[in-house]
Structure formats: structure tokens, C-alpha cells
C-alpha atoms as a PDB file:
ATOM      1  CA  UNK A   1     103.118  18.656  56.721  1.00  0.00           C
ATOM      2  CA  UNK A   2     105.407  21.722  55.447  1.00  0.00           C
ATOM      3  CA  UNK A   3     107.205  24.160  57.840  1.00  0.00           C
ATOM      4  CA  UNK A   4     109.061  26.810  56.238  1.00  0.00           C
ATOM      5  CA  UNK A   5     111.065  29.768  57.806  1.00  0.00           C
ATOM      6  CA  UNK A   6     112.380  33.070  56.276  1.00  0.00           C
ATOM      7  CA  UNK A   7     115.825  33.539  56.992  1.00  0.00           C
ATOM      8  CA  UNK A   8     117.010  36.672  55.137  1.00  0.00           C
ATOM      9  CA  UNK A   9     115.946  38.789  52.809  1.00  0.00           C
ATOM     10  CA  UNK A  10     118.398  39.624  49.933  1.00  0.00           C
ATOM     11  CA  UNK A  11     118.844  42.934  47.596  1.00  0.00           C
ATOM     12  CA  UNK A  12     120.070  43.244  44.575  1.00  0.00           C
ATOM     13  CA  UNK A  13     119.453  46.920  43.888  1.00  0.00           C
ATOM     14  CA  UNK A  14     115.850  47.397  43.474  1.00  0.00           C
ATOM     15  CA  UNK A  15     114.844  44.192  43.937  1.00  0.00           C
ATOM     16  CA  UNK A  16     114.238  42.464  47.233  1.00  0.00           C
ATOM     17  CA  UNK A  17     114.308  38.730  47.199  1.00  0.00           C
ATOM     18  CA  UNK A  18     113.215  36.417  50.649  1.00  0.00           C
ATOM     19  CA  UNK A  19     115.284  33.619  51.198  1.00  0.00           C
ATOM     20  CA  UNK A  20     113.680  30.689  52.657  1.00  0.00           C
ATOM     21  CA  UNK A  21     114.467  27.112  54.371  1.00  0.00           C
ATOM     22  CA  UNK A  22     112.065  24.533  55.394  1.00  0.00           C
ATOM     23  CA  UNK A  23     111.187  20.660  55.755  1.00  0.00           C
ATOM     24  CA  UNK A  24     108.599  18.441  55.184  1.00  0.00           C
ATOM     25  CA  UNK A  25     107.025  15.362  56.559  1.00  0.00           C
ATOM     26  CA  UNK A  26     104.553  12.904  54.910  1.00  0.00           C
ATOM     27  CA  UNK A  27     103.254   9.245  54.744  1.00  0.00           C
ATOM     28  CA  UNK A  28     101.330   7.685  52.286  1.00  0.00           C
ATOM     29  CA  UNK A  29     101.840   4.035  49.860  1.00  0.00           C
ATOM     30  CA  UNK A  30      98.849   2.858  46.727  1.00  0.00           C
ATOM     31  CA  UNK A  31      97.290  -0.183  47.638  1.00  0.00           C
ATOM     32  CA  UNK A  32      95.229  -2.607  44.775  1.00  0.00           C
ATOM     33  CA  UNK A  33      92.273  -3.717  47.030  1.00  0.00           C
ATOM     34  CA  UNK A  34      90.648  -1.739  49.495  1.00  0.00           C
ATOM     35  CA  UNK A  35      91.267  -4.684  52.179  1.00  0.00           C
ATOM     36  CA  UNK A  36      94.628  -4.355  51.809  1.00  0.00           C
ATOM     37  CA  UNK A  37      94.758  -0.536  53.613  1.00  0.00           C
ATOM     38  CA  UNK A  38      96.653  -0.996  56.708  1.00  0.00           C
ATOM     39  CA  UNK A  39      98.574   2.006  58.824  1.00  0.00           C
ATOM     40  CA  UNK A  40     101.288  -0.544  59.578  1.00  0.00           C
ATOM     41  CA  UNK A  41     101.975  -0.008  55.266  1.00  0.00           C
ATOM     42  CA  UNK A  42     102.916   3.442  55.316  1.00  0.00           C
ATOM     43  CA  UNK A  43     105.761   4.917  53.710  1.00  0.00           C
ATOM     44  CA  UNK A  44     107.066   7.361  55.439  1.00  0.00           C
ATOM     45  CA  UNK A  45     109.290  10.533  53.781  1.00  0.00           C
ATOM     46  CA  UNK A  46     110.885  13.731  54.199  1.00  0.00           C
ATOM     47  CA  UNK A  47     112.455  16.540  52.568  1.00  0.00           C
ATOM     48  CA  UNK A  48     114.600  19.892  53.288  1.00  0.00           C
ATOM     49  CA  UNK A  49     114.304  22.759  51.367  1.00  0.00           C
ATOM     50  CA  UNK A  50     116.281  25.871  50.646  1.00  0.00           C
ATOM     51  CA  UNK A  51     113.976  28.327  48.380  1.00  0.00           C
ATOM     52  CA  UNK A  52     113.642  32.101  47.175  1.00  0.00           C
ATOM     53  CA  UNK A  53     111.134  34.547  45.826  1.00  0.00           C
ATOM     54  CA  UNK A  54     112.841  36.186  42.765  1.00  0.00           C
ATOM     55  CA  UNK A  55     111.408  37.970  39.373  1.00  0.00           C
ATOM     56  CA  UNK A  56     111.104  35.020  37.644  1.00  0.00           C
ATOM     57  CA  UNK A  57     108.737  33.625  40.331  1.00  0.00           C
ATOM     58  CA  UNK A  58     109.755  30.949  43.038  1.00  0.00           C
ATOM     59  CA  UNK A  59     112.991  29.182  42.504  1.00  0.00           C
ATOM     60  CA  UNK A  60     113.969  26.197  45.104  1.00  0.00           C
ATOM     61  CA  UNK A  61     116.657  23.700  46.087  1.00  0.00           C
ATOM     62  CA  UNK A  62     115.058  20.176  47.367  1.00  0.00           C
ATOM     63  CA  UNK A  63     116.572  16.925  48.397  1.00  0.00           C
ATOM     64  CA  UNK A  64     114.116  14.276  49.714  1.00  0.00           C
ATOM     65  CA  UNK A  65     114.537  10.648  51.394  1.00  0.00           C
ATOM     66  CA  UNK A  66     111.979   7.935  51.711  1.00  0.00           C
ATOM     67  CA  UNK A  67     112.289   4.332  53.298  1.00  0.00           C
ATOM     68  CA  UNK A  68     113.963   1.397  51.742  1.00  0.00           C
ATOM     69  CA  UNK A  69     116.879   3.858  50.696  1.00  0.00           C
ATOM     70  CA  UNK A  70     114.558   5.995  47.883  1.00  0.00           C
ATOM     71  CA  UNK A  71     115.706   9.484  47.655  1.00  0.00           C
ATOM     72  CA  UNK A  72     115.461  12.711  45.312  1.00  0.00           C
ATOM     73  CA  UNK A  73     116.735  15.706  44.317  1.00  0.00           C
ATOM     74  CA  UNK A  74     114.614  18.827  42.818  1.00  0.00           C
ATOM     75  CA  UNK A  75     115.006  22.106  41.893  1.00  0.00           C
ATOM     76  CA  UNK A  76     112.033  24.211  40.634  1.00  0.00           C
ATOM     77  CA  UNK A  77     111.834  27.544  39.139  1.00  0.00           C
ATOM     78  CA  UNK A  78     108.328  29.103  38.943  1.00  0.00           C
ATOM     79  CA  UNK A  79     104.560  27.910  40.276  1.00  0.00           C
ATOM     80  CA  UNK A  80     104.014  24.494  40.207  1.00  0.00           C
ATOM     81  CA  UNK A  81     100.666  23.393  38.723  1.00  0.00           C
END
């Protein structure tokens, strides 16, 4: 699940650019056998998010942290495929 928020809106002459934060919540893990699928296996995550619209299409700031310490860092710029 993604919730995201616009907080301002900034303007650099012409241009107006919306300036975003958000967060996200998920749970998921790969399992080999089909028997092995159990709830109690999830890996749960989340991630904050600061982002903007600009010219150059959607540029944003990411950290994420999983269980069992895992953790990222990301920064796009453009539409992800």
C-alpha cells in the first residue's frame, strides 16, 4: 500500500513543480514448494519517500527497511517501466 501527500508546489519561473512525500507498506517472501506458503513467513517492509514532478519527468528520494536489518536507498529520475 502507497500513501502519498502533496506538500508544496514550487516555481521556478514558468515552471511549476509539486513536491511530494509519502510511505509505503508491503509484505511478501518466494517460497520453492507450494506447501511451504504460510502467512506466519511474511516479510514485512516499508519505505518513505520524498518526490517531485519536474521537466525531466518524476524525480524521487527513497530509503526503505525490511526485517532482519535489510534496507535501501533509491533515487529515480523519470517513469519507471
Amino acid at each position: 500500500m502507497i500513501a502519498y501527500r502533496e506538500l508544496a508546489s514550487l516555481g521556478l519561473g514558468g515552471l511549476n513543480m509539486p513536491f511530494y512525500l509519502g510511505a509505503s507498506v508491503e509484505a511478501g517472501n518466494v517460497w520453492t514448494r507450494r506447501s511451504d506458503i504460510n502467512l506466519n513467513s511474511l516479510i514485512l517492509a516499508g519505505s518513505v519517500f520524498i518526490g517531485m514532478k519536474t521537466f525531466l519527468g518524476p524525480v524521487y528520494l527513497a530509503y526503505g527497511q525490511a526485517e532482519r536489518k535489510h534496507s535501501s536507498v533509491y533515487l529515480y529520475l523519470g517513469q519507471r517501466f
